[in-house]
N, C-alpha and C. Protein backbone atom coordinates (compact mmCIF):
# COMPACT_ATOMS: atom_id res chain seq x y z
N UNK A 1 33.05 11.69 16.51
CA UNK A 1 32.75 12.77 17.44
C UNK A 1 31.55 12.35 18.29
N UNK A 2 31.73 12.25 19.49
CA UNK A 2 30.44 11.74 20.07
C UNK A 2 29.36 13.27 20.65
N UNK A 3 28.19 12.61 20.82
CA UNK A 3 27.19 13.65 20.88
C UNK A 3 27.76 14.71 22.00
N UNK A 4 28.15 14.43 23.55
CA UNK A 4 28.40 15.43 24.26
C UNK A 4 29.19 16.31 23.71
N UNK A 5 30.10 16.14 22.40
CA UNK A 5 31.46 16.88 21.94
C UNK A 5 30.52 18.46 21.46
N UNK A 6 29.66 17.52 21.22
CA UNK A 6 28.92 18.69 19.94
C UNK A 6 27.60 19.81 20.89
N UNK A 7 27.57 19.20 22.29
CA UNK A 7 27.07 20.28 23.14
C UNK A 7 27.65 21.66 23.65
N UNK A 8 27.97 22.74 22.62
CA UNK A 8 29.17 23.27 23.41
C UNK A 8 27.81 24.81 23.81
N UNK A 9 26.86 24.53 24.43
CA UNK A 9 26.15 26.02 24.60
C UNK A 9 25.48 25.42 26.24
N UNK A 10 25.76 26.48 27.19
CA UNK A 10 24.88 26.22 28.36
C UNK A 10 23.36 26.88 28.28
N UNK A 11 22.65 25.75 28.41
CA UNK A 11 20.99 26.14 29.07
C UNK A 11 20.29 25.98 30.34
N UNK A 12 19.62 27.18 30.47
CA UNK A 12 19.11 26.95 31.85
C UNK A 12 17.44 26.39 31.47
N UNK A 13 17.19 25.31 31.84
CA UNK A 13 15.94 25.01 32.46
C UNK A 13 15.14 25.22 33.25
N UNK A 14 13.82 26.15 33.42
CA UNK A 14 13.30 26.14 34.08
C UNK A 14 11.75 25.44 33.93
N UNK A 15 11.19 25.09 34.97
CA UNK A 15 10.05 24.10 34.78
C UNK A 15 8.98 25.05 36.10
N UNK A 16 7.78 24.52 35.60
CA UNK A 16 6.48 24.64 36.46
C UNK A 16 6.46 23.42 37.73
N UNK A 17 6.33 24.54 38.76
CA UNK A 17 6.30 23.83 39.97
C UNK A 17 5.27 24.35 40.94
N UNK A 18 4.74 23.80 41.64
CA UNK A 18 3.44 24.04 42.47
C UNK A 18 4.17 25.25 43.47
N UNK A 19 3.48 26.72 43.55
CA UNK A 19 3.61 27.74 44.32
C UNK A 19 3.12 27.92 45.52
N UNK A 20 2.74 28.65 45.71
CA UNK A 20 1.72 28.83 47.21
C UNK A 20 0.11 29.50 46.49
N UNK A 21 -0.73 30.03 47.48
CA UNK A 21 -2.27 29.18 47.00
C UNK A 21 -2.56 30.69 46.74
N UNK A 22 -3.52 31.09 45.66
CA UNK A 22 -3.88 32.39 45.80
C UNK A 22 -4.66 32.77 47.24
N UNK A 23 -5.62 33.91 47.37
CA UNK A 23 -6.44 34.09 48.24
C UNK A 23 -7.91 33.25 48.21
N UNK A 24 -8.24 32.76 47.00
CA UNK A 24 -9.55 31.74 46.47
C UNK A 24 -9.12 30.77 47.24
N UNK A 25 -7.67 30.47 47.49
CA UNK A 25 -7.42 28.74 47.64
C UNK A 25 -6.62 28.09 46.57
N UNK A 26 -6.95 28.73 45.48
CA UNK A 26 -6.46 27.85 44.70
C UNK A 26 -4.92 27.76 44.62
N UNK A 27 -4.03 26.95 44.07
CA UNK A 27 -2.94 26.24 44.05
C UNK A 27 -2.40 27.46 42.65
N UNK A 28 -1.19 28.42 43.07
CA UNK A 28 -0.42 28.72 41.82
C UNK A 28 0.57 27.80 41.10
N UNK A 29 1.27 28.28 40.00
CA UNK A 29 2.12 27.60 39.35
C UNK A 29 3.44 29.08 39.25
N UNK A 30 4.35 28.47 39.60
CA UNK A 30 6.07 29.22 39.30
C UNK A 30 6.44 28.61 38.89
N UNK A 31 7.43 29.09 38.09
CA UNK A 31 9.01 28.58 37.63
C UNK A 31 10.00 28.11 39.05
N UNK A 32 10.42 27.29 38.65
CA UNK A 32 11.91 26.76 39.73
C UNK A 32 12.96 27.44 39.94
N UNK A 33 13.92 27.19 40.59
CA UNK A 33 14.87 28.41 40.22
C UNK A 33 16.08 28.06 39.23
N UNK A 34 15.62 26.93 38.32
CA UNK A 34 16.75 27.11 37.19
C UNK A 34 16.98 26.20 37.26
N UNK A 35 17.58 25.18 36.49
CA UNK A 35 18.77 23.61 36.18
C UNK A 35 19.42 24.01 34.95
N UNK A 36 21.00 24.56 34.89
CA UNK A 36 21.87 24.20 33.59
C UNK A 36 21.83 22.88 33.13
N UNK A 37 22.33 23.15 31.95
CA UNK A 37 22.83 21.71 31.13
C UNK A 37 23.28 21.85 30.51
N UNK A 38 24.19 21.42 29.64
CA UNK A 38 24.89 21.45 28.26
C UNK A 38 23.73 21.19 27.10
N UNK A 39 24.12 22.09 26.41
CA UNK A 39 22.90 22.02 25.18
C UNK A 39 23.58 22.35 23.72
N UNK A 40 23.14 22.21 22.38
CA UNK A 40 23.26 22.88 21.29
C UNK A 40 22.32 23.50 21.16
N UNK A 41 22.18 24.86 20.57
CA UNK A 41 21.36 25.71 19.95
C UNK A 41 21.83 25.99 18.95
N UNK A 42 20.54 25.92 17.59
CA UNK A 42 20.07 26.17 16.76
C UNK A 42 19.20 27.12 15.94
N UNK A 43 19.81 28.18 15.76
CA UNK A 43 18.25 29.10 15.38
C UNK A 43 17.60 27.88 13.85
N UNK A 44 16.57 28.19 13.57
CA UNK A 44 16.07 27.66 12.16
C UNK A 44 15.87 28.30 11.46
N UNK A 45 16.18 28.41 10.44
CA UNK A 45 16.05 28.73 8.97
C UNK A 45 15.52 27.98 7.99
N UNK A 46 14.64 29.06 6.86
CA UNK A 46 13.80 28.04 5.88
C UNK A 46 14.64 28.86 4.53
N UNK A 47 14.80 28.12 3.84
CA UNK A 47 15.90 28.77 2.95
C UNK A 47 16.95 29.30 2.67
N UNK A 48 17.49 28.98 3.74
CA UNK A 48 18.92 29.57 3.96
C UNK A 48 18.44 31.32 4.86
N UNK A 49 17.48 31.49 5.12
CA UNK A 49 17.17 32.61 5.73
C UNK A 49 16.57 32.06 7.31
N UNK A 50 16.97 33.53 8.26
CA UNK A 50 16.69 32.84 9.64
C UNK A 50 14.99 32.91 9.92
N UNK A 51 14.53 32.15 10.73
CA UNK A 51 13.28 31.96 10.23
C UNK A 51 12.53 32.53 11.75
N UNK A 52 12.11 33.99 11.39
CA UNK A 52 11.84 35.26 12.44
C UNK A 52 10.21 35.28 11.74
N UNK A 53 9.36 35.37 12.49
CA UNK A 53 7.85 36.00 12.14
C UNK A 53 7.62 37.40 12.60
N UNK A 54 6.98 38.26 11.87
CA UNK A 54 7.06 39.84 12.53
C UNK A 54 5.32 39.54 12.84
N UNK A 55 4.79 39.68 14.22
CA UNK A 55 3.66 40.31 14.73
C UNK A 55 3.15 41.17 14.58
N UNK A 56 2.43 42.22 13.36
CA UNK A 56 2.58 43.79 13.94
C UNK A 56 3.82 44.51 13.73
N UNK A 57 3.58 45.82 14.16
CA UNK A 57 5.28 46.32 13.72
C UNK A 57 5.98 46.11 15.59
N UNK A 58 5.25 46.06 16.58
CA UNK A 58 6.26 45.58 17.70
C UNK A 58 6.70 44.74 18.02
N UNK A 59 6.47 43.38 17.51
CA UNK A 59 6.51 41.98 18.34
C UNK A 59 7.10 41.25 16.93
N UNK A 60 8.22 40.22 17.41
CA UNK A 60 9.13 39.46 16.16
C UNK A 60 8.97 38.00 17.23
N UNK A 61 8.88 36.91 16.58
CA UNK A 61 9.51 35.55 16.82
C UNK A 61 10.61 34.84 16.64
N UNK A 62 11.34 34.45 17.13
CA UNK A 62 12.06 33.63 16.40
C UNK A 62 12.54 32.24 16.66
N UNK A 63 13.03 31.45 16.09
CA UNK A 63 12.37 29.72 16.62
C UNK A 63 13.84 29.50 16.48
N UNK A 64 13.91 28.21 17.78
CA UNK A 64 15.16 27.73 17.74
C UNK A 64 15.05 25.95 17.96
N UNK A 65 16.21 25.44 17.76
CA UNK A 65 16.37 24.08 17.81
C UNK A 65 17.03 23.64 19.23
N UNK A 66 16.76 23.31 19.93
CA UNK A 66 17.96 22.60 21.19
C UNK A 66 17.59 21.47 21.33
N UNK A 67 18.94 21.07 21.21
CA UNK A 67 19.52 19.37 21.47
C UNK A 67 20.03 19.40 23.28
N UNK A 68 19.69 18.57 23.71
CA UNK A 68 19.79 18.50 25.23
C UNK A 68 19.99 16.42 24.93
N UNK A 69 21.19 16.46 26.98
CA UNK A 69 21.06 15.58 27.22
C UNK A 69 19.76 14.26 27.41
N UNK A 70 19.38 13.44 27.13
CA UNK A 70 18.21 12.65 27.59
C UNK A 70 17.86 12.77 29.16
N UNK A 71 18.84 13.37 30.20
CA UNK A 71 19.02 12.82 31.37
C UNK A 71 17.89 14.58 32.18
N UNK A 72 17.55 15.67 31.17
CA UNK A 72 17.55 17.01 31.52
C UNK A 72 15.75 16.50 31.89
N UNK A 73 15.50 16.95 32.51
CA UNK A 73 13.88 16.90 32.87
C UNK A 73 13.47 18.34 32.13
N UNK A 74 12.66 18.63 31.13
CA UNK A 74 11.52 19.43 30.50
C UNK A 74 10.30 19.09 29.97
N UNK A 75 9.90 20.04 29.78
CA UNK A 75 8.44 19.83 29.36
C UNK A 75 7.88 20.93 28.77
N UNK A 76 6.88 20.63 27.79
CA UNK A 76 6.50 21.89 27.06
C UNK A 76 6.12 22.98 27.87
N UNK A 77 5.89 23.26 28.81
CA UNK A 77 5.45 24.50 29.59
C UNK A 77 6.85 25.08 30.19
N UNK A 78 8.12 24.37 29.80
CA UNK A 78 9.50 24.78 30.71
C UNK A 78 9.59 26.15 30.08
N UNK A 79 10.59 26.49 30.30
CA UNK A 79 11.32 27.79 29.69
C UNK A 79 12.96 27.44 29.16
N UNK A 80 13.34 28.15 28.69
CA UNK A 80 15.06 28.26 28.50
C UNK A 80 15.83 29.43 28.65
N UNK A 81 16.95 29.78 29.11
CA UNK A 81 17.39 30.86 28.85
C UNK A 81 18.94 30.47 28.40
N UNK A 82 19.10 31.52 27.33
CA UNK A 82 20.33 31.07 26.58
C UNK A 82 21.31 32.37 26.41
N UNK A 83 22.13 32.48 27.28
CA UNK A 83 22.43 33.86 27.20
C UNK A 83 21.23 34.99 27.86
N UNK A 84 21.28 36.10 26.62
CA UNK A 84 20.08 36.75 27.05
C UNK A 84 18.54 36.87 26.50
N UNK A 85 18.82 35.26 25.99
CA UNK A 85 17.65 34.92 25.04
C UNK A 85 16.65 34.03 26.58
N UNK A 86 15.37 34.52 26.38
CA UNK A 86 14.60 33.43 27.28
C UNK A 86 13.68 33.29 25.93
N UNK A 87 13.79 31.61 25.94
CA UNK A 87 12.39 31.06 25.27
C UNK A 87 11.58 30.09 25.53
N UNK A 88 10.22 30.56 25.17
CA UNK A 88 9.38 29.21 25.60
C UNK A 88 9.62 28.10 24.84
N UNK A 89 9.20 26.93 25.35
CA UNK A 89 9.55 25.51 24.46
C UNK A 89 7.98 25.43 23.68
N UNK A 90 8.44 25.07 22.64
CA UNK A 90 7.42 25.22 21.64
C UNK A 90 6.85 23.65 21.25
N UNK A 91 5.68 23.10 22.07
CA UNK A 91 5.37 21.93 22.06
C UNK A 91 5.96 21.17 22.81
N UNK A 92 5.58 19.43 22.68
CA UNK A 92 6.49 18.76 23.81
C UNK A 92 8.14 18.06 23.47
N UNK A 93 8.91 18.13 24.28
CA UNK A 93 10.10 17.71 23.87
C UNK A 93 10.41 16.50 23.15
N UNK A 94 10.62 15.65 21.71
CA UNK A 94 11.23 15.09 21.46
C UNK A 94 12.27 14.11 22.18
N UNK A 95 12.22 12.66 22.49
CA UNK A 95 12.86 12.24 23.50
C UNK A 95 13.63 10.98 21.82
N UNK A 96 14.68 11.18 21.56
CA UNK A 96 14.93 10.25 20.79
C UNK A 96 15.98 9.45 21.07
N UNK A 97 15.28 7.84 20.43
CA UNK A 97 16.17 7.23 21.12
C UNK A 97 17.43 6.46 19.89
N UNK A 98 18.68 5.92 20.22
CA UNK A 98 19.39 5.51 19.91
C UNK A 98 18.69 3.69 19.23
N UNK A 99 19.67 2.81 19.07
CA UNK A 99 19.24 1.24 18.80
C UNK A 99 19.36 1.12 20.31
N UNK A 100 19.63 1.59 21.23
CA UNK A 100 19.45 0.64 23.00
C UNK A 100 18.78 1.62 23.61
N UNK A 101 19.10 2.71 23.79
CA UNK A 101 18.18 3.78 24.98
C UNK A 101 18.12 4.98 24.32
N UNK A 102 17.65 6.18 25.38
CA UNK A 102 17.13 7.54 25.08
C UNK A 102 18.61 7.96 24.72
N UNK A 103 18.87 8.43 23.55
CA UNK A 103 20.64 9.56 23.53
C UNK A 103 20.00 10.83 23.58
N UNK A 104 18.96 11.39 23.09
CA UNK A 104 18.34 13.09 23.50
C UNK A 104 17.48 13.23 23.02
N UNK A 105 17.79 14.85 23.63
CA UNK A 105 16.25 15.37 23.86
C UNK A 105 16.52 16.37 22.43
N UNK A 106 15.47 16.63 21.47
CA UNK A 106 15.20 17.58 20.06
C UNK A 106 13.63 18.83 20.98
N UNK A 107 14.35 20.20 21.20
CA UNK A 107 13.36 20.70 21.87
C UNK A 107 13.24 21.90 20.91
N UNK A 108 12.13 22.25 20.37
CA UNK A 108 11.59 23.61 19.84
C UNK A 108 11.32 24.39 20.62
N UNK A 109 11.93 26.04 20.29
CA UNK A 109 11.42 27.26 21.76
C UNK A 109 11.72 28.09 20.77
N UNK A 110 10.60 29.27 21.34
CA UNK A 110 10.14 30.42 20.44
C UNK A 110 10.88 31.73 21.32
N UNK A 111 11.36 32.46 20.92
CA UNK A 111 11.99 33.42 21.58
C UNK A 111 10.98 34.52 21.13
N UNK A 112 10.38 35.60 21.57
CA UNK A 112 9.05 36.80 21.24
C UNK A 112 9.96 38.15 22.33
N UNK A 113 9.83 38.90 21.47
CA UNK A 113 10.67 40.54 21.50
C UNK A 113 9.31 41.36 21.23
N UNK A 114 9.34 42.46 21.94
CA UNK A 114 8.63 43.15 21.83
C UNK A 114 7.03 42.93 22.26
N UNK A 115 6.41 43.71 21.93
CA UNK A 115 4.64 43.25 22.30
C UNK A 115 4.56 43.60 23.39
């Protein structure tokens, strides 16, 4: 079974890109307007249980795994949206490589409800 077989979930990528300048001058930062890709998602689990943190009684976490092409440009400050899940990427992306080149990307993202 080769790796693309096993991508069967679309993600949108979004990344930090230089905005227009506040009133100080200074230089903002936005999101782009999006790049799909074929991805796997993963929620994680530690024990056979899904692995959710409760904040408080309003605010829950919950952590996921995505496998992405090598070819997807992210970065820990990107975003994802998966369905109607948006999550931040949790640290920097994992770029792993095969015995000859990059085969993918291993990306952690925190999905936060509530708060």
């Amino acid at each position: 079974m080769s790796f693309d077989s096993l991508l069967i979930h679309t993600v949108t990528v979004y990344n930090i890109v230089p905005g227009s300048t506040d009133r100080y001058g200074n230089e903002t930062q936005v999101f782009d307007a999006g790049t799909p890709t074929p991805a796997r998602v993963q929620q994680l689990d530690v024990g056979g249980q899904a692995r959710e943190e409760l904040q408080g009684q309003d605010e829950r976490s919950t952590y996921f795994k995505v496998f992405m092409p090598p070819t997807v440009t992210v970065s820990g400050l990107s975003q994802l949206v998966w369905g109607a899940k948006r999550m931040q990427v949790s640290g920097e992306p994992h770029l792993v490589y095969d015995g000859v080149d990059a085969h993918h990307y291993e990306v952690m993202a925190q999905e936060v409800l509530g708060g």
